[in-house]
C-alpha atoms as a PDB file:
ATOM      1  CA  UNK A   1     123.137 -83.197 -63.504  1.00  0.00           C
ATOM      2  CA  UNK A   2     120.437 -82.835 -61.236  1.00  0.00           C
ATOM      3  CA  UNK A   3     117.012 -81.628 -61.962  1.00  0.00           C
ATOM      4  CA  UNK A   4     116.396 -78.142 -61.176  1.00  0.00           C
ATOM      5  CA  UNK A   5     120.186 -76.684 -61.670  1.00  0.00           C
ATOM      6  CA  UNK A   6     120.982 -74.852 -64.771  1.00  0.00           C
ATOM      7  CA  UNK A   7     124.975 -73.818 -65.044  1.00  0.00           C
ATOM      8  CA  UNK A   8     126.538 -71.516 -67.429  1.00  0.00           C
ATOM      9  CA  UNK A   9     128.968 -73.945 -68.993  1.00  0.00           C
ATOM     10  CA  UNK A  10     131.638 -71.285 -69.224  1.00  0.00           C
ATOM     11  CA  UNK A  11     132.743 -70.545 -65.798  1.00  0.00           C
ATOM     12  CA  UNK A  12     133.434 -74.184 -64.225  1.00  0.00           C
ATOM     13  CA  UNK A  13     134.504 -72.502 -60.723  1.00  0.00           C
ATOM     14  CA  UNK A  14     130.704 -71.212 -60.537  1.00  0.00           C
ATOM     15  CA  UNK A  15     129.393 -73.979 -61.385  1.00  0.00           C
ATOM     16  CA  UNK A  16     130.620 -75.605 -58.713  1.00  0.00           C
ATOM     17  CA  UNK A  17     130.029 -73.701 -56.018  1.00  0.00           C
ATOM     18  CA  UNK A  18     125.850 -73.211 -57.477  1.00  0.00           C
ATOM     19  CA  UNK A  19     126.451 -77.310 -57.897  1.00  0.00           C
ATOM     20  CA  UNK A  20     126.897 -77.228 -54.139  1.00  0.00           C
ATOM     21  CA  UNK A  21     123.366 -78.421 -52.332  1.00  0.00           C
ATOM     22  CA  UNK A  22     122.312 -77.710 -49.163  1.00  0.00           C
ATOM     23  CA  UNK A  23     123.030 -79.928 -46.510  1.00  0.00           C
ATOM     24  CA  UNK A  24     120.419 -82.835 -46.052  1.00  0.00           C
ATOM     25  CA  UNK A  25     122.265 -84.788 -44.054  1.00  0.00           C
ATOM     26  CA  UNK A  26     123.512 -84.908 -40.464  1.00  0.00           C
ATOM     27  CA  UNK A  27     126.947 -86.836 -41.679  1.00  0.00           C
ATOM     28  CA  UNK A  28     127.869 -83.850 -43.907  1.00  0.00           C
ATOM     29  CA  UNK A  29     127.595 -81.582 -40.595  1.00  0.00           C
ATOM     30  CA  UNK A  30     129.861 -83.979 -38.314  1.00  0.00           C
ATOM     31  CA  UNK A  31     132.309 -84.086 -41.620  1.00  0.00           C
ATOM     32  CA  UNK A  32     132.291 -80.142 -41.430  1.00  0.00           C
ATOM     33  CA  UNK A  33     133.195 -80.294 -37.600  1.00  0.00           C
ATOM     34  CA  UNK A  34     135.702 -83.233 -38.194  1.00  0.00           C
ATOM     35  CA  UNK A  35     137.380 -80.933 -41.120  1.00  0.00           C
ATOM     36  CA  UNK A  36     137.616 -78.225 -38.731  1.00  0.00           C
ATOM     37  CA  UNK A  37     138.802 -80.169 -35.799  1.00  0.00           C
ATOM     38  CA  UNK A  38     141.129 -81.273 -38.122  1.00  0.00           C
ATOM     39  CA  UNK A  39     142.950 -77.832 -39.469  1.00  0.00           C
ATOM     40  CA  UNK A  40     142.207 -75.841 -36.146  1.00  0.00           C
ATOM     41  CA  UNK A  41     142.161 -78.171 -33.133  1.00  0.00           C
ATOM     42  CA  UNK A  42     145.704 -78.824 -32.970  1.00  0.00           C
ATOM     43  CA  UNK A  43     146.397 -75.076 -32.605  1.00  0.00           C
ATOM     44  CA  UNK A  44     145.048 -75.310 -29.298  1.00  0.00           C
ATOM     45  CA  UNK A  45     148.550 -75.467 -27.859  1.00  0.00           C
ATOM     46  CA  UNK A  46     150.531 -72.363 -29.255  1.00  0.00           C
ATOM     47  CA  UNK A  47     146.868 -70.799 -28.583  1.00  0.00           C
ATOM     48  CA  UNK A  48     146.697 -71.319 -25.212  1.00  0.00           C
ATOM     49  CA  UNK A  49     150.504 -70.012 -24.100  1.00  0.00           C
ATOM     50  CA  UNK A  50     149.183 -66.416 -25.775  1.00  0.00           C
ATOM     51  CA  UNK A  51     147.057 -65.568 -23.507  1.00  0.00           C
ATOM     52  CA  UNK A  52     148.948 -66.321 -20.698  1.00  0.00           C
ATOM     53  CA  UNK A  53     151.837 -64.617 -21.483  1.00  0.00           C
ATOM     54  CA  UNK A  54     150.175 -61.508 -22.653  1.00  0.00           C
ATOM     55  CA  UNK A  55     148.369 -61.594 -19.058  1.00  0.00           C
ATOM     56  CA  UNK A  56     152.017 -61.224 -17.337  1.00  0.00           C
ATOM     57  CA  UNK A  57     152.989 -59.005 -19.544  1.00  0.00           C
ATOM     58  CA  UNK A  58     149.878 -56.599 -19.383  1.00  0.00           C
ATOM     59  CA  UNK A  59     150.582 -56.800 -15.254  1.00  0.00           C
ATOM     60  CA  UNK A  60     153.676 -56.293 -15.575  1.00  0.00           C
ATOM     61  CA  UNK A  61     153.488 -53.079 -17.532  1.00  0.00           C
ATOM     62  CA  UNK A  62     150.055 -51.919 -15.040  1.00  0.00           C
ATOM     63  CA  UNK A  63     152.457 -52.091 -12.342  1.00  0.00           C
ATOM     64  CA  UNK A  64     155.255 -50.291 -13.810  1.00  0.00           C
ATOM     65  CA  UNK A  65     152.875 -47.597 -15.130  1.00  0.00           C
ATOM     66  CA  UNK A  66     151.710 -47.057 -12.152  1.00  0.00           C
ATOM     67  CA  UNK A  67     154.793 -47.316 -10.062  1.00  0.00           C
ATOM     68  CA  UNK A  68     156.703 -44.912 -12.430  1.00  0.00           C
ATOM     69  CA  UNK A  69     153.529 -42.465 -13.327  1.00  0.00           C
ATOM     70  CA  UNK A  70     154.133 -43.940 -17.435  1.00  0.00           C
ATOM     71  CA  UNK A  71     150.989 -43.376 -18.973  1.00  0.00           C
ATOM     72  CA  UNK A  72     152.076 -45.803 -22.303  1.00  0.00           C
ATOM     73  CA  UNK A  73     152.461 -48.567 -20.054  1.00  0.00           C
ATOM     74  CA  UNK A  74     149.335 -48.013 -18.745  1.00  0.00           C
ATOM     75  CA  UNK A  75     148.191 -47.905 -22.289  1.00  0.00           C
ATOM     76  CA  UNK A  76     149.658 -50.698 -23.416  1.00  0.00           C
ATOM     77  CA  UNK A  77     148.586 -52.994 -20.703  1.00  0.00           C
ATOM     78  CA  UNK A  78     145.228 -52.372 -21.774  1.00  0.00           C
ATOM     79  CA  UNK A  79     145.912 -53.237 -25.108  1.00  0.00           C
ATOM     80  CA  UNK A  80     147.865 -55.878 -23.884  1.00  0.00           C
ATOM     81  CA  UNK A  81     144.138 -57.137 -21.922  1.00  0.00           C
ATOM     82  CA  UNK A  82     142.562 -56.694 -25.476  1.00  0.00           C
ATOM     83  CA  UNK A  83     144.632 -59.450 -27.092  1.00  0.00           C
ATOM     84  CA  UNK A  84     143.998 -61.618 -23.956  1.00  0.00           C
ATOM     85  CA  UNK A  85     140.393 -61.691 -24.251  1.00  0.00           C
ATOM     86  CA  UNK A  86     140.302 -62.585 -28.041  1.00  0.00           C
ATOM     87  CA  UNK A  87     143.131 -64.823 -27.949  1.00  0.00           C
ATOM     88  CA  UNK A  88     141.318 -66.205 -25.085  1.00  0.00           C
ATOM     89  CA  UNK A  89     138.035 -66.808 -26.665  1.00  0.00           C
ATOM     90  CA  UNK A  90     140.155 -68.352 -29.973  1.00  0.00           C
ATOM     91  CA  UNK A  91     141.774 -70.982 -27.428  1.00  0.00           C
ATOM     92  CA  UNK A  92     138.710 -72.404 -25.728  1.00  0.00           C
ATOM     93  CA  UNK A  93     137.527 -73.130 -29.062  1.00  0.00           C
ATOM     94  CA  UNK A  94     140.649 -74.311 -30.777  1.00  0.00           C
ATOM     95  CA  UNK A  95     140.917 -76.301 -27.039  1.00  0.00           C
ATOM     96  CA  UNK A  96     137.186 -77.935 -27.719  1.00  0.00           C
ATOM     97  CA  UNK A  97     138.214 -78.548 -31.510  1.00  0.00           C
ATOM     98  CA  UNK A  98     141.079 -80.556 -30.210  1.00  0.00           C
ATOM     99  CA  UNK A  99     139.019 -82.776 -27.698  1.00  0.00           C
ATOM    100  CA  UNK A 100     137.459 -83.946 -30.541  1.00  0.00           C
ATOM    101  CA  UNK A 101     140.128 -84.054 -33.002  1.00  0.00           C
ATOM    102  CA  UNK A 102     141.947 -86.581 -30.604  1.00  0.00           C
ATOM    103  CA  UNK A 103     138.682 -88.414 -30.115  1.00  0.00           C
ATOM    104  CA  UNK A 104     138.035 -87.587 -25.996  1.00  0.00           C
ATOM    105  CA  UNK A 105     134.770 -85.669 -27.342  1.00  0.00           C
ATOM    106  CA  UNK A 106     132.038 -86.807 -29.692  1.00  0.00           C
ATOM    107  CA  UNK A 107     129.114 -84.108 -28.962  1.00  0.00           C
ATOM    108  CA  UNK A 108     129.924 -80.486 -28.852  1.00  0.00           C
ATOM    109  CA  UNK A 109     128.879 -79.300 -25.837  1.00  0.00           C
ATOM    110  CA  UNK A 110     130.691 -76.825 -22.710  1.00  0.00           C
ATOM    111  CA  UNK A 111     132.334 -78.829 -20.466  1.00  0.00           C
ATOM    112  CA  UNK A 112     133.386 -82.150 -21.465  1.00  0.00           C
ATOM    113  CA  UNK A 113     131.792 -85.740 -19.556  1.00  0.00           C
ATOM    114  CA  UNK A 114     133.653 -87.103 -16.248  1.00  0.00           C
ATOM    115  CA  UNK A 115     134.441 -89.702 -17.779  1.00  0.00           C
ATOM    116  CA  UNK A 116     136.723 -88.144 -20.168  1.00  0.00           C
ATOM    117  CA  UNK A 117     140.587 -89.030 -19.155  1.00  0.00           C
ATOM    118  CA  UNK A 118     139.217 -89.598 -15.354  1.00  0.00           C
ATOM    119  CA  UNK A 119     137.649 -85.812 -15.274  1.00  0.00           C
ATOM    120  CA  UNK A 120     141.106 -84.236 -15.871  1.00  0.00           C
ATOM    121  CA  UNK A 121     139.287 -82.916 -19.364  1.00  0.00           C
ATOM    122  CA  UNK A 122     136.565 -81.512 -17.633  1.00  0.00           C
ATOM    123  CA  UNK A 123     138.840 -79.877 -15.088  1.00  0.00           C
ATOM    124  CA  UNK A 124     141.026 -78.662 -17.901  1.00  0.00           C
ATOM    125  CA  UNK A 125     138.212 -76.864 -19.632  1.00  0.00           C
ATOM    126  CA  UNK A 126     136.974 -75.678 -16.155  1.00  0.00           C
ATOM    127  CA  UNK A 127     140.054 -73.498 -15.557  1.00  0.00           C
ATOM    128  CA  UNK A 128     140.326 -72.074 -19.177  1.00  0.00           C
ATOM    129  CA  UNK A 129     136.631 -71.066 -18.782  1.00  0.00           C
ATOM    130  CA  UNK A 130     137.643 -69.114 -15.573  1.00  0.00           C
ATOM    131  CA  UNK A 131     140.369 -67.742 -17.447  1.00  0.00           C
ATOM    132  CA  UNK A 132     138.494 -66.166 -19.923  1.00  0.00           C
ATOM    133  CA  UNK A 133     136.287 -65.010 -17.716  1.00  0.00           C
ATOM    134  CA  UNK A 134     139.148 -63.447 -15.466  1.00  0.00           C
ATOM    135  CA  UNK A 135     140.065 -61.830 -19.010  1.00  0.00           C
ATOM    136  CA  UNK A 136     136.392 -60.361 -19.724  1.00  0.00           C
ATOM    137  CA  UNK A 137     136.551 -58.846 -16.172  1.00  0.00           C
ATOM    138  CA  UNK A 138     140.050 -57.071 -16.662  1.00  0.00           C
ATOM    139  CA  UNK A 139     138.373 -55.783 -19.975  1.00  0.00           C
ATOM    140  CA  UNK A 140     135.750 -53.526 -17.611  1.00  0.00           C
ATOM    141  CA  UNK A 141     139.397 -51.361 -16.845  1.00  0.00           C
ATOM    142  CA  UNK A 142     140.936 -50.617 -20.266  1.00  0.00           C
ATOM    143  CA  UNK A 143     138.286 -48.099 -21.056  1.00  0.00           C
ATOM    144  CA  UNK A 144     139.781 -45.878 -18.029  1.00  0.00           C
ATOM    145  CA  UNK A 145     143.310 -47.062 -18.972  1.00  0.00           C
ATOM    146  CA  UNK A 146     143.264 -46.513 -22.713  1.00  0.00           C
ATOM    147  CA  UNK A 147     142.050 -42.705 -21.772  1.00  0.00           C
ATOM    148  CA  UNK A 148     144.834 -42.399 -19.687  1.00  0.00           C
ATOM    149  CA  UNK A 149     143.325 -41.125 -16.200  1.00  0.00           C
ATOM    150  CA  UNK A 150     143.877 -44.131 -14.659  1.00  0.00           C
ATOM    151  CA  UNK A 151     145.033 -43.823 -10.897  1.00  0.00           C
ATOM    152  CA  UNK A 152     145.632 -47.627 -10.049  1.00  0.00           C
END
């Protein structure tokens, strides 16, 4: 045991986790990122067909609303706009957690280097960006649509 740490013997579980040391390291920070490109990166895929879907769908049911004067369309494509942006913002990072799970990124950082698979990475990341930020602007209407006095 290690100077300074005193553990009551009969609860092992805390022991362990008041055994646990800050980190001193940088390796034990890149083996916390490689962990969690491990387990979450490779969601990036089913992630990223979410959003998209849930976009058509929220359009879809803004244009019927408004074509057929349903205000729980109109509600529900706001909702619908909702789960876009968070889904969103869970795909970019899943997408970033993948780049370096597969080994095209080393550094975290926004967009990825041109070098990276000839730019297409960089492109990639370019258009999800714009995507989610497409989704945060649709987010300025579902106030307005959630009330229900929405004349599109």
């Amino acid at each position: 045991m290690e100077k300074g740490y005193r553990f009551p013997l009969n609860q092992p579980g805390l022991c362990l986790i008041l055994a646990r040391r800050p980190r001193e390291t940088p390796d034990e920070g890149r083996l916390q990122l490689d962990t969690l490109a491990h387990w979450l990166g490779p969601l990036h895929p089913p992630l990223t067909h979410f959003p998209i879907v849930c976009s058509i769908l929220a359009f879809l049911a803004l244009a019927v609303g408004a074509w057929g004067n349903k205000d729980w369309l109109l509600k529900s494509a706001g909702a619908l706009w909702i789960l876009v942006f968070i889904s969103g913002v869970a795909s970019l990072l899943a997408g970033h957690l993948f780049a370096h799970h597969l080994g095209m990124a080393t550094e975290w950082s926004f967009l990825p280097p041109h070098e990276v698979m000839k730019g297409q990475l960089r492109w990639h990341a370019l258009l999800g960006t714009l995507g989610l930020a497409a989704s945060l602007f649709t987010l300025g209407g579902v106030p307005r649509l959630q009330i229900g006095r929405a004349h599109v």
